[in-house]
C-alpha atoms as a PDB file:
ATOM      1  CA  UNK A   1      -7.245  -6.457  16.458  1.00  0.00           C
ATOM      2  CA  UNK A   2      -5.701  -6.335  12.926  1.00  0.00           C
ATOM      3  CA  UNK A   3      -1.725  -6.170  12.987  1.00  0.00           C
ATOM      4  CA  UNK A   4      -0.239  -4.096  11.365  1.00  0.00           C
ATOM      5  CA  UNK A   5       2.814  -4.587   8.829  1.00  0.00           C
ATOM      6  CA  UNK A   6       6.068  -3.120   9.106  1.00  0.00           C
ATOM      7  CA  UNK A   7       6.031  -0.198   6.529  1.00  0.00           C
ATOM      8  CA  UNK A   8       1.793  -0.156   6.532  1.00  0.00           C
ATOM      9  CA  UNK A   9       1.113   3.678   6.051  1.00  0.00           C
ATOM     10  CA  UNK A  10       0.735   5.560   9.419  1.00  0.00           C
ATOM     11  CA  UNK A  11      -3.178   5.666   9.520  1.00  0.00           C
ATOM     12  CA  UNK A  12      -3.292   2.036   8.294  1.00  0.00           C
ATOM     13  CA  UNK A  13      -1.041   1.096  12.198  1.00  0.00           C
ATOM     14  CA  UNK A  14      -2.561   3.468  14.449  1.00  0.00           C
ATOM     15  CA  UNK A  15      -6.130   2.126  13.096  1.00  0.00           C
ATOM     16  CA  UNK A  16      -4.814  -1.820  13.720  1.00  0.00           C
ATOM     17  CA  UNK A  17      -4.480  -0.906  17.494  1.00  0.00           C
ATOM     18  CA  UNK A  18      -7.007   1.056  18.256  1.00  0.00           C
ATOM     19  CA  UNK A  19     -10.803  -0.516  19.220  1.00  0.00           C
ATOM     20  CA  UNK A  20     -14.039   1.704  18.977  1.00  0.00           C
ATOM     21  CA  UNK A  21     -16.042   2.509  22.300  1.00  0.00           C
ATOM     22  CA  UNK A  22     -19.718   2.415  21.221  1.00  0.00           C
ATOM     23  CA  UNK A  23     -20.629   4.722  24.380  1.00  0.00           C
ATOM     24  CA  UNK A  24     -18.334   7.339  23.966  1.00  0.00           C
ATOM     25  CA  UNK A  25     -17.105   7.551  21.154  1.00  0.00           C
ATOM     26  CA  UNK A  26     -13.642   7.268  22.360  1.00  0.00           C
ATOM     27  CA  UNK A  27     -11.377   4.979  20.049  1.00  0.00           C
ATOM     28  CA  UNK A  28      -9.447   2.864  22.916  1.00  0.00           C
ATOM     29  CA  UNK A  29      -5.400   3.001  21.892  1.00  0.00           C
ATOM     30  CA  UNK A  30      -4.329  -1.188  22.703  1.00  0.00           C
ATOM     31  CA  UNK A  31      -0.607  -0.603  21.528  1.00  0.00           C
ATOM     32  CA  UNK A  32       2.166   0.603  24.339  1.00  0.00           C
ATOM     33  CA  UNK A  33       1.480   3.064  26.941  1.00  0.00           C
ATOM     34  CA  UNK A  34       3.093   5.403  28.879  1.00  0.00           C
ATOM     35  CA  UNK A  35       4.195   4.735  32.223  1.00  0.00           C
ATOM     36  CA  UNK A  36       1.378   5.608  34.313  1.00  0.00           C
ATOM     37  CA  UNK A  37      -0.755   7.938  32.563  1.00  0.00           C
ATOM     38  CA  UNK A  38      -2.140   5.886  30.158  1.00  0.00           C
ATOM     39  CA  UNK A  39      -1.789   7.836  27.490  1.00  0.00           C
ATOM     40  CA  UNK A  40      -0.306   5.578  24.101  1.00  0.00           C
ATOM     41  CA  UNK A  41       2.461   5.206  21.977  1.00  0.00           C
ATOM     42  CA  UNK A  42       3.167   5.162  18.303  1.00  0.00           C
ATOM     43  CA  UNK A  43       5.861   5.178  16.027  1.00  0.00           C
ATOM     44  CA  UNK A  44       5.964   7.928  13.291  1.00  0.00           C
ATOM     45  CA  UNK A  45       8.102   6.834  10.487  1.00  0.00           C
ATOM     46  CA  UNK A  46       9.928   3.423  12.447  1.00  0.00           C
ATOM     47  CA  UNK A  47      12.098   5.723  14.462  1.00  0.00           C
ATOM     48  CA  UNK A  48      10.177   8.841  15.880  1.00  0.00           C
ATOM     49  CA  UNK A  49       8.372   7.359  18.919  1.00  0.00           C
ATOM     50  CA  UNK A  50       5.417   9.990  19.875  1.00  0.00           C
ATOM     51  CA  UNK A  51       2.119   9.893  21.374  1.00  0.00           C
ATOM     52  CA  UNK A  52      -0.521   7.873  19.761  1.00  0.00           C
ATOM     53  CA  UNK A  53      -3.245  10.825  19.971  1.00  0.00           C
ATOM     54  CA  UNK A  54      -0.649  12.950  18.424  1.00  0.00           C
ATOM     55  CA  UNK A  55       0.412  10.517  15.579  1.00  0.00           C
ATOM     56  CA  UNK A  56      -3.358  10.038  14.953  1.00  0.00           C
ATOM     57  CA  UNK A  57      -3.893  14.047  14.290  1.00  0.00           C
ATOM     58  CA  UNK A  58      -0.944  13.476  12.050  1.00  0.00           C
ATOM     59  CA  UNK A  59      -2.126  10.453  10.087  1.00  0.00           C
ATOM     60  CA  UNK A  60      -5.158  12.692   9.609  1.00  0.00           C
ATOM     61  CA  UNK A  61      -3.444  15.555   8.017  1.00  0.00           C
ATOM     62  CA  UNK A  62      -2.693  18.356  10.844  1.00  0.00           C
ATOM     63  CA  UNK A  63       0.802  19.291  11.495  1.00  0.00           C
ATOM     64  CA  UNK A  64       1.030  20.470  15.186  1.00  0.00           C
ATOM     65  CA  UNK A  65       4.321  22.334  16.420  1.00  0.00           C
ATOM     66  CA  UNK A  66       6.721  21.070  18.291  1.00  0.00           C
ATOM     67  CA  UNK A  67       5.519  23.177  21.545  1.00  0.00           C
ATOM     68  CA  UNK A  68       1.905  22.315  20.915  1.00  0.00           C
ATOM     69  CA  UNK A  69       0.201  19.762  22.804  1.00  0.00           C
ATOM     70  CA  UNK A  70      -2.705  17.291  21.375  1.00  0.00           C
ATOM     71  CA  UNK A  71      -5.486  17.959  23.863  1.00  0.00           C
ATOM     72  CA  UNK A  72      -7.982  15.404  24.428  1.00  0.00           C
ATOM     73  CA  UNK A  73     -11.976  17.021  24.966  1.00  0.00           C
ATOM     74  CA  UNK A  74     -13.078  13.729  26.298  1.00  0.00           C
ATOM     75  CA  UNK A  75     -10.190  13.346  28.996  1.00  0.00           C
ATOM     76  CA  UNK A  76      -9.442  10.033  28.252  1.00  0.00           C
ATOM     77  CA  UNK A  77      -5.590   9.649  27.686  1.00  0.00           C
ATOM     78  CA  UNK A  78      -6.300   6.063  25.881  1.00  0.00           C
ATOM     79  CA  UNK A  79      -8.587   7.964  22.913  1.00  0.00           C
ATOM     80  CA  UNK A  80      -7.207   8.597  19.857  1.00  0.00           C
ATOM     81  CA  UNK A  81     -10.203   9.486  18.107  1.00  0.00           C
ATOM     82  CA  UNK A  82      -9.295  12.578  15.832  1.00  0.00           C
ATOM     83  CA  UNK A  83     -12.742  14.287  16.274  1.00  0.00           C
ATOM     84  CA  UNK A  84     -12.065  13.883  20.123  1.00  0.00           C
ATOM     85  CA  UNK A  85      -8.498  16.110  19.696  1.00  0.00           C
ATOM     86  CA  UNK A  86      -7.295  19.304  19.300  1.00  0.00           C
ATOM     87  CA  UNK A  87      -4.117  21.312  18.890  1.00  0.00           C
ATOM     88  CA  UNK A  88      -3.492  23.921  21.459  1.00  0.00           C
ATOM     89  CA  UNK A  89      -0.343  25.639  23.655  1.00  0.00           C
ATOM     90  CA  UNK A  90       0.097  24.019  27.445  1.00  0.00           C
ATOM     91  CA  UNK A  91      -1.501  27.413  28.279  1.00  0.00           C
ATOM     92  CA  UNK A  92      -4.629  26.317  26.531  1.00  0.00           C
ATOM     93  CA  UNK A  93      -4.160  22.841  27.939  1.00  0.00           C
ATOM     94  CA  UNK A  94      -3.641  24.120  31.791  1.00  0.00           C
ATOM     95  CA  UNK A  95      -7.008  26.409  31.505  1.00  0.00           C
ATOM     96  CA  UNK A  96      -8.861  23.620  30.081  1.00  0.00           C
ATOM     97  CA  UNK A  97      -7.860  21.488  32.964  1.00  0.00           C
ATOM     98  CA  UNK A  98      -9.082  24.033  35.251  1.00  0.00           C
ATOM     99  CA  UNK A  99     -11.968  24.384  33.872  1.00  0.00           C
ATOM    100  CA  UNK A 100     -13.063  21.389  34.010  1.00  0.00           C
ATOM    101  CA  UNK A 101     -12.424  20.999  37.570  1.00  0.00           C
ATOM    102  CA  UNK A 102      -9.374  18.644  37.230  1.00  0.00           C
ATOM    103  CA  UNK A 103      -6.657  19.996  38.850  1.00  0.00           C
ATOM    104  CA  UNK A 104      -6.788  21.348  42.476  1.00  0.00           C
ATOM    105  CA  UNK A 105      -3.435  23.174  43.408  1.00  0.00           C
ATOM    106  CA  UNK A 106      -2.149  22.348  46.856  1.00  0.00           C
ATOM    107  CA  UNK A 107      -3.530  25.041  49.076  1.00  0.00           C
ATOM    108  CA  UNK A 108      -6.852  23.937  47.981  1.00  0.00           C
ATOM    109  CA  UNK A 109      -6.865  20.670  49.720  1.00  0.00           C
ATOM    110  CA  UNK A 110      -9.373  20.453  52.214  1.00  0.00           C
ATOM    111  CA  UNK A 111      -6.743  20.385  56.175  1.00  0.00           C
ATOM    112  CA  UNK A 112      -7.963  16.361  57.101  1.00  0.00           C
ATOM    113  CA  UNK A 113      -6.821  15.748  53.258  1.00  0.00           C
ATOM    114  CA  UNK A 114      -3.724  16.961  53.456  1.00  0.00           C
ATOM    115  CA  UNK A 115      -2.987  15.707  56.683  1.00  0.00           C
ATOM    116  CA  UNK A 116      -3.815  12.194  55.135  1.00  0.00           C
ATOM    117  CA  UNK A 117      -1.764  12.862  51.876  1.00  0.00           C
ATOM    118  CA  UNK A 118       1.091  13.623  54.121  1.00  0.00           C
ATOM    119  CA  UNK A 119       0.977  10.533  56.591  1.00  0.00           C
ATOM    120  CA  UNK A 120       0.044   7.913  54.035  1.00  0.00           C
ATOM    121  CA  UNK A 121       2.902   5.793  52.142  1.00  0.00           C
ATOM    122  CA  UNK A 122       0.795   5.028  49.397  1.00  0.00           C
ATOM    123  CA  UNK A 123       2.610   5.927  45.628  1.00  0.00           C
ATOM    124  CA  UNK A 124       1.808   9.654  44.499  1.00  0.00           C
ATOM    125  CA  UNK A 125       0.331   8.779  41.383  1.00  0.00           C
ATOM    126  CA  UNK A 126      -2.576   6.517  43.136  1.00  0.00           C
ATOM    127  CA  UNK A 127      -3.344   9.229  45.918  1.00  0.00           C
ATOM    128  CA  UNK A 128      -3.499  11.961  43.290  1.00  0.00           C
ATOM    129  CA  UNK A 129      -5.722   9.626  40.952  1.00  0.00           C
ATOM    130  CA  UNK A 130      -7.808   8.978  44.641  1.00  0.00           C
ATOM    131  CA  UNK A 131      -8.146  12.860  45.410  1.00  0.00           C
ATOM    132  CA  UNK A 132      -8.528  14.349  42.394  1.00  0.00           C
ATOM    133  CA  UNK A 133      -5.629  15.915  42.080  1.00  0.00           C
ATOM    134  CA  UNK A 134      -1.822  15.938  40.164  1.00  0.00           C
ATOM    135  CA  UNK A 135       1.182  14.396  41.236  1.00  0.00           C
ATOM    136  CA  UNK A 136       2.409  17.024  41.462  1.00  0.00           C
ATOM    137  CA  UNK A 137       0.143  18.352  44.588  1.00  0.00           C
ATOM    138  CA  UNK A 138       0.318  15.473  46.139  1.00  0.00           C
ATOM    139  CA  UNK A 139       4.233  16.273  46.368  1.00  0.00           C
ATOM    140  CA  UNK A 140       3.905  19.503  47.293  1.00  0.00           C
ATOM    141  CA  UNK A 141       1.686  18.556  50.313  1.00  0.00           C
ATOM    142  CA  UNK A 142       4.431  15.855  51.266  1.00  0.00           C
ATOM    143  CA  UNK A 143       6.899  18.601  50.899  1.00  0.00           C
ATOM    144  CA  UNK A 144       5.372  20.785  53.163  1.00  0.00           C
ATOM    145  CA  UNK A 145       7.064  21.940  56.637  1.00  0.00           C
END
């Protein structure tokens, strides 16, 4: 990986921590992550801290809103590969989530699942990762009476 200096343009820093994936296409972000969603972060201008996938739409000349959201048609939250992006509401976001099977809401959950979900102490994040489903399902189920 090729560092990147302190003042580099944008393009020039997202590009020094970012590695190609050969079968997918998918240009891997190596620079800080969120928490536990893996997607990355970048600064814009040595202050603004945003996401790397939207910084990289930036670098490459689109100018998304403030309430759009950088979608990713791969589903990898690491890629930053502009041709891999788009610019769309949460709306847009949410339906192309469902779509693509990704998100199961609560009352979905097969009974034996959400009888395990609710007895076992394991973190949300890795049982929603293990079932398929978001965090925040797997809190609803917990929360259930």
């Amino acid at each position: 990986m090729v560092t990147a200096k302190r003042g580099a343009p944008l393009l020039d820093r997202l590009m020094a921590r970012c590695i190609p994936e050969p079968n997918s296409g998918c240009w891997l972000w190596e620079g800080s992550q969120t928490g536990n969603r893996g997607y990355g972060l970048a600064f814009l201008d040595g202050k603004r801290v945003t996401t790397a996938h939207r910084a990289m739409l930036i670098a490459h000349g689109a100018n998304p809103g403030p309430r759009d959201v950088v979608m990713h048609r791969c589903d990898n939250p690491a890629c930053v590969n502009p041709e891999h992006l788009s610019i769309g509401t949460q709306a847009d976001n949410m339906a192309d989530m469902n779509r693509k099977d990704r998100h199961r809401p609560a009352y979905a959950v097969p009974a034996e699942y959400r009888a395990i979900i609710k007895s076992d102490a394991t973190p949300s994040w890795a049982v929603a990762t293990w079932f398929g489903v978001s965090i925040k399902t797997v809190r609803n189920i917990r929360n259930e009476v």
